[in-house]
N, C-alpha and C. Protein backbone atom coordinates (compact mmCIF):
# COMPACT_ATOMS: atom_id res chain seq x y z
N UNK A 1 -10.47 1.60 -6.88
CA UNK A 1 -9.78 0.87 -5.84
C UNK A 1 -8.77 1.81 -5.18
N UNK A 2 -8.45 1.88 -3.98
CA UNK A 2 -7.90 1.82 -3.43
C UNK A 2 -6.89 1.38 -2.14
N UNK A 3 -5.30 1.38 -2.11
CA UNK A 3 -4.49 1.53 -1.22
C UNK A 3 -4.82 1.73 0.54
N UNK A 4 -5.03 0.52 1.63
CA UNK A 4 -4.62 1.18 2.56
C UNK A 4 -3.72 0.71 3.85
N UNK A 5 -3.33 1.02 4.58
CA UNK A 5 -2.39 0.42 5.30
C UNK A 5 -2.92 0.90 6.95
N UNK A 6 -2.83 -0.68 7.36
CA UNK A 6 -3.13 -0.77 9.09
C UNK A 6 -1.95 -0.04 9.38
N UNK A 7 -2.81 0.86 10.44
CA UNK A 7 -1.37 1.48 11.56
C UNK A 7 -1.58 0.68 12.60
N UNK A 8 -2.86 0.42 13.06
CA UNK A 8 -2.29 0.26 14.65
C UNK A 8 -1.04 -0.61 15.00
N UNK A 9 -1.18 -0.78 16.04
CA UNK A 9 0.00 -1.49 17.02
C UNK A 9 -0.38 -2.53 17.13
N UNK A 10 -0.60 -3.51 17.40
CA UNK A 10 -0.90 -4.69 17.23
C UNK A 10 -2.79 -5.51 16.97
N UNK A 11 -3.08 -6.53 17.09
CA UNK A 11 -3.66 -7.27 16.49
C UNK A 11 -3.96 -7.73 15.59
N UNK A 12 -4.73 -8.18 14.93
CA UNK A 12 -5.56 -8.50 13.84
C UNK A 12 -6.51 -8.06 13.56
N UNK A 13 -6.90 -7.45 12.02
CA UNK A 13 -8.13 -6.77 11.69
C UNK A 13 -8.61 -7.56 10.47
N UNK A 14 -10.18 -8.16 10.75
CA UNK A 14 -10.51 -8.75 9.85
C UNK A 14 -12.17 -7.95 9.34
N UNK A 15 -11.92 -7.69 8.19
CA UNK A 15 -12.69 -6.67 7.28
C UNK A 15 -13.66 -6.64 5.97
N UNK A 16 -14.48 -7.21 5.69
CA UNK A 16 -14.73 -7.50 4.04
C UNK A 16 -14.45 -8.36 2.91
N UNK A 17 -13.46 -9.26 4.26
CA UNK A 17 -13.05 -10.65 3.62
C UNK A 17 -11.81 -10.30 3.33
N UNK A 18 -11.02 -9.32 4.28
CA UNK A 18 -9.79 -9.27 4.23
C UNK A 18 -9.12 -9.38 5.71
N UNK A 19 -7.99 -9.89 5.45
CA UNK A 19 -7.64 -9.62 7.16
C UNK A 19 -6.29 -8.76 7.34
N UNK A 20 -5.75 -8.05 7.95
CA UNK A 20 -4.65 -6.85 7.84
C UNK A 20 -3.94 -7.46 9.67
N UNK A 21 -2.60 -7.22 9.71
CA UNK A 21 -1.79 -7.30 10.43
C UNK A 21 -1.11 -5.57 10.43
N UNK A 22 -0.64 -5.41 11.46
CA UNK A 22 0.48 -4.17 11.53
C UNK A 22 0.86 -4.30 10.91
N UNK A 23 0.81 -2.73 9.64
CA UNK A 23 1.67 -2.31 8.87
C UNK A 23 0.92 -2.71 6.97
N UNK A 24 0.40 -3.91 7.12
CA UNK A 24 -0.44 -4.61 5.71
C UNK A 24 -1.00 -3.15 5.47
N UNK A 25 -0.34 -3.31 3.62
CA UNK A 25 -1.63 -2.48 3.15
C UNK A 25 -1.68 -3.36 2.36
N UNK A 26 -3.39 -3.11 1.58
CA UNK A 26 -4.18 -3.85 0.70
C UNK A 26 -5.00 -2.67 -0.27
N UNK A 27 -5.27 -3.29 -1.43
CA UNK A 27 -5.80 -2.67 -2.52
C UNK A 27 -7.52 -2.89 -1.77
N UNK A 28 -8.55 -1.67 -1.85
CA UNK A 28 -9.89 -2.47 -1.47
C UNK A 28 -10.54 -1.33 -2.39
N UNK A 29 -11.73 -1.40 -2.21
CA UNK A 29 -12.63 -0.84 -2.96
C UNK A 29 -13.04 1.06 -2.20
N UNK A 30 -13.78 1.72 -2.50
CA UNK A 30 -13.71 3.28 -2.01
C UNK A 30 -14.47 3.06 -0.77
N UNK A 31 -15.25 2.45 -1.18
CA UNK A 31 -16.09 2.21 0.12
C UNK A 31 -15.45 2.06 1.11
N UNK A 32 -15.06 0.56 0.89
CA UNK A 32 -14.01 0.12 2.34
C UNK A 32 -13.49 1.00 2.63
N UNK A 33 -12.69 1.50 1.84
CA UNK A 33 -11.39 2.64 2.18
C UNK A 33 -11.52 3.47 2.88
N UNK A 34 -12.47 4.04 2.39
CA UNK A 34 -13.31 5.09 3.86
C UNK A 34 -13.78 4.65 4.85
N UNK A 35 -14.27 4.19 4.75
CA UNK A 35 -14.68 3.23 5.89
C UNK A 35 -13.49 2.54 7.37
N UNK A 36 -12.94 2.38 6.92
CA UNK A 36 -11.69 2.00 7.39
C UNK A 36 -10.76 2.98 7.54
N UNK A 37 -10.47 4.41 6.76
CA UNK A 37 -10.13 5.44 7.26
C UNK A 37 -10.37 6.22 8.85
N UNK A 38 -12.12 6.05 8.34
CA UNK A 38 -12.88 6.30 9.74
C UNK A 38 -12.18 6.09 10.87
N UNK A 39 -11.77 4.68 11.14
CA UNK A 39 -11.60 4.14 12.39
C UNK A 39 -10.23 4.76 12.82
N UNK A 40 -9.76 5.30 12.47
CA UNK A 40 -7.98 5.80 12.51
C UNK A 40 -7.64 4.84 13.04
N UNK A 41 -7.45 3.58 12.88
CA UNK A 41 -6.97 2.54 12.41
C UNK A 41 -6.13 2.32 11.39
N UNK A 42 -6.50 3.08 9.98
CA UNK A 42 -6.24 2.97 8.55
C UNK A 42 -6.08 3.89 8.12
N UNK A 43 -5.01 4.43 7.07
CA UNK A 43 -4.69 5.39 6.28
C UNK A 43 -4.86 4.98 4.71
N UNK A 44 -5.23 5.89 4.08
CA UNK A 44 -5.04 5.71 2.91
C UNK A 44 -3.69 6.28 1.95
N UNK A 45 -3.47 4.98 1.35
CA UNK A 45 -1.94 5.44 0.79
C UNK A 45 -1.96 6.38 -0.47
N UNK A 46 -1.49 7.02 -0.88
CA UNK A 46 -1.42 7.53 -2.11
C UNK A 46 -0.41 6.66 -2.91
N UNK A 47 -0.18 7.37 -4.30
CA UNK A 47 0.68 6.53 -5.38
C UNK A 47 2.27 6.96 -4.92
N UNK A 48 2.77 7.50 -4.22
CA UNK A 48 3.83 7.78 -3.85
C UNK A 48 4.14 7.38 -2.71
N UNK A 49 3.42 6.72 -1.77
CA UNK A 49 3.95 5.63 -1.05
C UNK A 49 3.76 6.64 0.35
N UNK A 50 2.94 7.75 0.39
CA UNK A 50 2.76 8.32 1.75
C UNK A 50 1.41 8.26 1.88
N UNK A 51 0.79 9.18 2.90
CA UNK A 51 -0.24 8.86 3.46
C UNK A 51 -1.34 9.68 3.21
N UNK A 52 -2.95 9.92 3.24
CA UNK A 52 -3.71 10.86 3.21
C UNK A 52 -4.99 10.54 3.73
N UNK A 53 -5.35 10.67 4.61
CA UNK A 53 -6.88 10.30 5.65
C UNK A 53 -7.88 11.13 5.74
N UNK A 54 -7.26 12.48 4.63
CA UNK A 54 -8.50 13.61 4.32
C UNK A 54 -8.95 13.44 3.16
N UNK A 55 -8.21 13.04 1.95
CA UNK A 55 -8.45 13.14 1.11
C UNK A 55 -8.39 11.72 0.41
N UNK A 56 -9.66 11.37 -0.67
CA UNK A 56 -9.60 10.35 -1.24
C UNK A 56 -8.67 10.60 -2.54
N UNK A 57 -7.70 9.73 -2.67
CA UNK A 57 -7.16 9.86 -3.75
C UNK A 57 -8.10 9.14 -5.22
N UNK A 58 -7.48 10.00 -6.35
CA UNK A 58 -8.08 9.65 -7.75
C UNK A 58 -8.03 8.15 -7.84
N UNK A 59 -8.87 7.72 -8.54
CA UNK A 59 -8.26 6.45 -8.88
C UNK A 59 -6.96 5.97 -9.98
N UNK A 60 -7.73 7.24 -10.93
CA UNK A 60 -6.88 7.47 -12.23
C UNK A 60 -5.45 7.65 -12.06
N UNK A 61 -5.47 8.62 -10.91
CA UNK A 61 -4.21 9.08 -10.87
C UNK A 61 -3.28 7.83 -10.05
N UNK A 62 -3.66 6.79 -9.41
CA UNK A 62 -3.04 5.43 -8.79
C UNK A 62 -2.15 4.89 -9.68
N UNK A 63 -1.38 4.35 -8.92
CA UNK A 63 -0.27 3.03 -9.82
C UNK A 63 0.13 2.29 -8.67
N UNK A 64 0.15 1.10 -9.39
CA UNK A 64 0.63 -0.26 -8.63
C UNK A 64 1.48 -0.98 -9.47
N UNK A 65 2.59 -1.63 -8.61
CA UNK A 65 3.53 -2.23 -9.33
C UNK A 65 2.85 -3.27 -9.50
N UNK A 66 1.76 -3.87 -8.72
CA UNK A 66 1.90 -5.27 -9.09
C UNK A 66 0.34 -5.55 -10.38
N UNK A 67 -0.09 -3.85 -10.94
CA UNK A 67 -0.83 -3.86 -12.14
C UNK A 67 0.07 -4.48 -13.44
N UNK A 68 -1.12 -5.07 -14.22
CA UNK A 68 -0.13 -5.45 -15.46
C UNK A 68 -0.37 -3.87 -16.51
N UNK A 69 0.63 -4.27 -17.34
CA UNK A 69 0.10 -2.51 -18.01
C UNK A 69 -1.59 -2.62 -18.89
N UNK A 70 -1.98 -3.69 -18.78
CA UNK A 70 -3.62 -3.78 -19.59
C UNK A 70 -4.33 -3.04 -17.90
N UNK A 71 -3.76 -2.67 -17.00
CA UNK A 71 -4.80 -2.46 -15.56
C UNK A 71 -5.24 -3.06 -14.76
N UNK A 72 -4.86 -4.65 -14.93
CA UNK A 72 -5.38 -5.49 -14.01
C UNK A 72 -4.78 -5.52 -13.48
N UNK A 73 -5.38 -6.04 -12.11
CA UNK A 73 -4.55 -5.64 -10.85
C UNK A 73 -4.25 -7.35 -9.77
N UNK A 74 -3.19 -7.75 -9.87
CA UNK A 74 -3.60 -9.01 -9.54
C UNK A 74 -3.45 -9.22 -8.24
N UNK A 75 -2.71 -8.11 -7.55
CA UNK A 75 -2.41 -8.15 -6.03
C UNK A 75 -3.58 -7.72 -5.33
N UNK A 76 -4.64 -7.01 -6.07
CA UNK A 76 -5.99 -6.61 -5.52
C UNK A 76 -7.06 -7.49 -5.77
N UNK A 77 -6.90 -7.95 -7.08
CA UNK A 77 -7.65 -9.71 -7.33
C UNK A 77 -7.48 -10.59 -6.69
N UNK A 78 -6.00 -11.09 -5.91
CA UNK A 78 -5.64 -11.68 -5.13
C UNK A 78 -6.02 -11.94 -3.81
N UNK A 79 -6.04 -10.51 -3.48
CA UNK A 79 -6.39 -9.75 -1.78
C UNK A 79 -8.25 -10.46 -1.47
N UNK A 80 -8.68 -10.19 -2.46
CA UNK A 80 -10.07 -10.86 -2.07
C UNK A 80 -10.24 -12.03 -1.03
N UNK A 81 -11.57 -12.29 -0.42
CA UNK A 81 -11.97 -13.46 -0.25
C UNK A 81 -11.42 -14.32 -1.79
N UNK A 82 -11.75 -16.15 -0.90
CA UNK A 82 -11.43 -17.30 -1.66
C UNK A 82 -12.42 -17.07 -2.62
N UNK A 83 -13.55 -17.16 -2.22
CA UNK A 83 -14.84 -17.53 -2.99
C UNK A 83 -15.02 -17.01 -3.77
N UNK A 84 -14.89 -15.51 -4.06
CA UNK A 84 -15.34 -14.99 -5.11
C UNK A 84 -14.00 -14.46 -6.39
N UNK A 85 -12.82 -14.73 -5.97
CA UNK A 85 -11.61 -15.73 -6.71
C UNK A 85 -11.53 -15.98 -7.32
N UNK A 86 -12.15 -17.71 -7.26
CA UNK A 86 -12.24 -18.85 -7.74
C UNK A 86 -13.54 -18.91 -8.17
N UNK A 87 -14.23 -17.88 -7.66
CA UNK A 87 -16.15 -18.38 -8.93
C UNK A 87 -15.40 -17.25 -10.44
N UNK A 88 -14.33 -15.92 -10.02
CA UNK A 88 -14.08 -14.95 -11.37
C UNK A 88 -13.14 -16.21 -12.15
N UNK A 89 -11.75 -16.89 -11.45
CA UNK A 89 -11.59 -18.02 -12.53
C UNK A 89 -12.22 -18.83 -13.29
N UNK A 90 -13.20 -19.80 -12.44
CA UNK A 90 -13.94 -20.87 -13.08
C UNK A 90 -14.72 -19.79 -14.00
N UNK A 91 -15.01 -19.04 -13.87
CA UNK A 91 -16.12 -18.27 -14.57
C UNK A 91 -15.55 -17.67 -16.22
N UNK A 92 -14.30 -17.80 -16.19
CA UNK A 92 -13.20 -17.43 -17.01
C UNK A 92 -13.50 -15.70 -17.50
N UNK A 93 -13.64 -15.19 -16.44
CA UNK A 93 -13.38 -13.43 -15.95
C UNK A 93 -12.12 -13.31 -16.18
N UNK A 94 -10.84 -14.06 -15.93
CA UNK A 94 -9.85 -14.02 -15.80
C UNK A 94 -8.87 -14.37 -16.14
N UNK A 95 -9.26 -15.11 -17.78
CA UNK A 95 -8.97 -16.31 -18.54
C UNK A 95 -7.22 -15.47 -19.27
N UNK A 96 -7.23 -14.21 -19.78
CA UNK A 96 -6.22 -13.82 -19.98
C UNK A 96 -5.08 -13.63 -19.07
N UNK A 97 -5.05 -13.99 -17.57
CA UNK A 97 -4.16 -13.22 -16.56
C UNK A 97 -4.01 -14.80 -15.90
N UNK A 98 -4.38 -15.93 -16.14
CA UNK A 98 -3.99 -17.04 -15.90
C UNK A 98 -2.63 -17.56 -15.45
N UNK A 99 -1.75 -17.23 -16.13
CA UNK A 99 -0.27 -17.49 -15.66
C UNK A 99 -0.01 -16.60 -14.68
N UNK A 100 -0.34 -15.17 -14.88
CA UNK A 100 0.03 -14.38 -13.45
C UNK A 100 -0.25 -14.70 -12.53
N UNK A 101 -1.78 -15.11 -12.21
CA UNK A 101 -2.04 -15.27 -11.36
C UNK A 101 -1.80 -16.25 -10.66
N UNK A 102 -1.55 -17.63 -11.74
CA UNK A 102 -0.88 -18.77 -10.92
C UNK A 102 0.35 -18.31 -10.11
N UNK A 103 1.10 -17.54 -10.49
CA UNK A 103 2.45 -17.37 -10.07
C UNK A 103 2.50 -16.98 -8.77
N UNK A 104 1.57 -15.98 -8.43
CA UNK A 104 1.31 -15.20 -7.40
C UNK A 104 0.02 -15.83 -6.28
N UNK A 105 -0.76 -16.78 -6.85
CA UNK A 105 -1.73 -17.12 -5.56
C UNK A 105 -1.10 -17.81 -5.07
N UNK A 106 -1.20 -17.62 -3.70
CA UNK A 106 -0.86 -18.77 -2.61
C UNK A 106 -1.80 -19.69 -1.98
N UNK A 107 -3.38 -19.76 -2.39
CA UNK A 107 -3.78 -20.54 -1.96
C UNK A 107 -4.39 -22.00 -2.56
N UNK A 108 -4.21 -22.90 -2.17
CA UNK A 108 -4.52 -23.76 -3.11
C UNK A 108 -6.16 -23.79 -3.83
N UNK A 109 -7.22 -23.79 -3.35
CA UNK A 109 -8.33 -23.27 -3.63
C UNK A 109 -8.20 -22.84 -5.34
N UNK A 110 -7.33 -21.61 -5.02
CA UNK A 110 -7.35 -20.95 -6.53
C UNK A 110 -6.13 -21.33 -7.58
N UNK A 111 -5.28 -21.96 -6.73
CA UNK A 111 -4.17 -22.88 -7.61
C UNK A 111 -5.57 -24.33 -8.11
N UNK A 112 -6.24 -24.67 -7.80
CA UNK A 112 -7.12 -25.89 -8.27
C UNK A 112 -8.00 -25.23 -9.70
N UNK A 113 -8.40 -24.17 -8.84
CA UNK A 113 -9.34 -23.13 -10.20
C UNK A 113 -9.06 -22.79 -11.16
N UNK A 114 -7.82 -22.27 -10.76
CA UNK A 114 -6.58 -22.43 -12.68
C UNK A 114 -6.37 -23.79 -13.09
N UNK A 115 -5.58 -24.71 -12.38
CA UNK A 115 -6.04 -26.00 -12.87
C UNK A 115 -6.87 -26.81 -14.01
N UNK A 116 -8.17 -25.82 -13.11
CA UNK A 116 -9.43 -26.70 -14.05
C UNK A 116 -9.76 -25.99 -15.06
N UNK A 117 -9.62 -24.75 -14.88
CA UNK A 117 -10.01 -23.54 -16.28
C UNK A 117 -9.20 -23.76 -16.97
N UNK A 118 -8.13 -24.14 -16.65
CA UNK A 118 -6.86 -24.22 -18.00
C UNK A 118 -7.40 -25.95 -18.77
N UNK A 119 -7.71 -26.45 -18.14
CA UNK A 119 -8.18 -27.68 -19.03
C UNK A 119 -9.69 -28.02 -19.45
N UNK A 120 -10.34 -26.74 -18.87
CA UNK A 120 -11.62 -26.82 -19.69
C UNK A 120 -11.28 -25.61 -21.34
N UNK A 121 -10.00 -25.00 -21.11
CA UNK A 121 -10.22 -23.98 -22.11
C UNK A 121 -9.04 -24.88 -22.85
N UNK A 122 -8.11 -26.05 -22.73
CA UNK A 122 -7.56 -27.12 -23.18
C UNK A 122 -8.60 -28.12 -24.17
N UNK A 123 -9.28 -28.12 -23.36
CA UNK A 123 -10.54 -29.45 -23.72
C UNK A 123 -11.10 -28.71 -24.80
């Protein structure tokens, strides 16, 4: 995974089931990343909070504050489309990171999906 952040100047960019405003960066996959480099549109961030559009950074070498120290990443779990979310909750992919993630989704969709996983793994 990686870090990248919209430069342009205004609009909306909607991408892979993500959507970016001026200035948003988002955790996405290598693919995207390049991909979206391409357009000089997008930079890719490194772990020090600057920029690099030549070079793919390591993955290894990445850090995110909002990783837990086991590596999961919930601001990049988050960043996803709804759908595939809420099929890794119900699916209980995600059954250990439950409270984090309640804390941090904002959409109800996946506030319902914890919901129900927490009372099927209750039940």
């Amino acid at each position: 995974m990686q870090r990248v952040r919209y430069t342009a100047d205004g609009g909306h960019y909607r991408v892979g089931g993500y959507g970016f405003d001026p200035g948003d960066e988002k955790t996405v996959d290598e693919d995207l990343a390049e991909y979206l480099a391409d357009t000089n549109e997008f930079d890719v961030v490194d772990e020090s909070g600057g920029s690099d559009t030549n070079e793919s950074t390591d993955e290894s070498e990445q850090t995110d504050d909002d990783s837990a120290d086991n590596g999961f990443d919930i601001a990049g779990f988050l960043d996803r489309n709804v759908d595939p979310v809420v099929d890794d909750v119900r699916a209980g992919a995600v059954d250990e990171h439950l409270d984090d993630i309640a804390e941090q989704a904002d959409r109800v969709t996946v506030s319902d999906a914890i919901g129900e996983r927490r009372a099927e793994l209750e039940g």
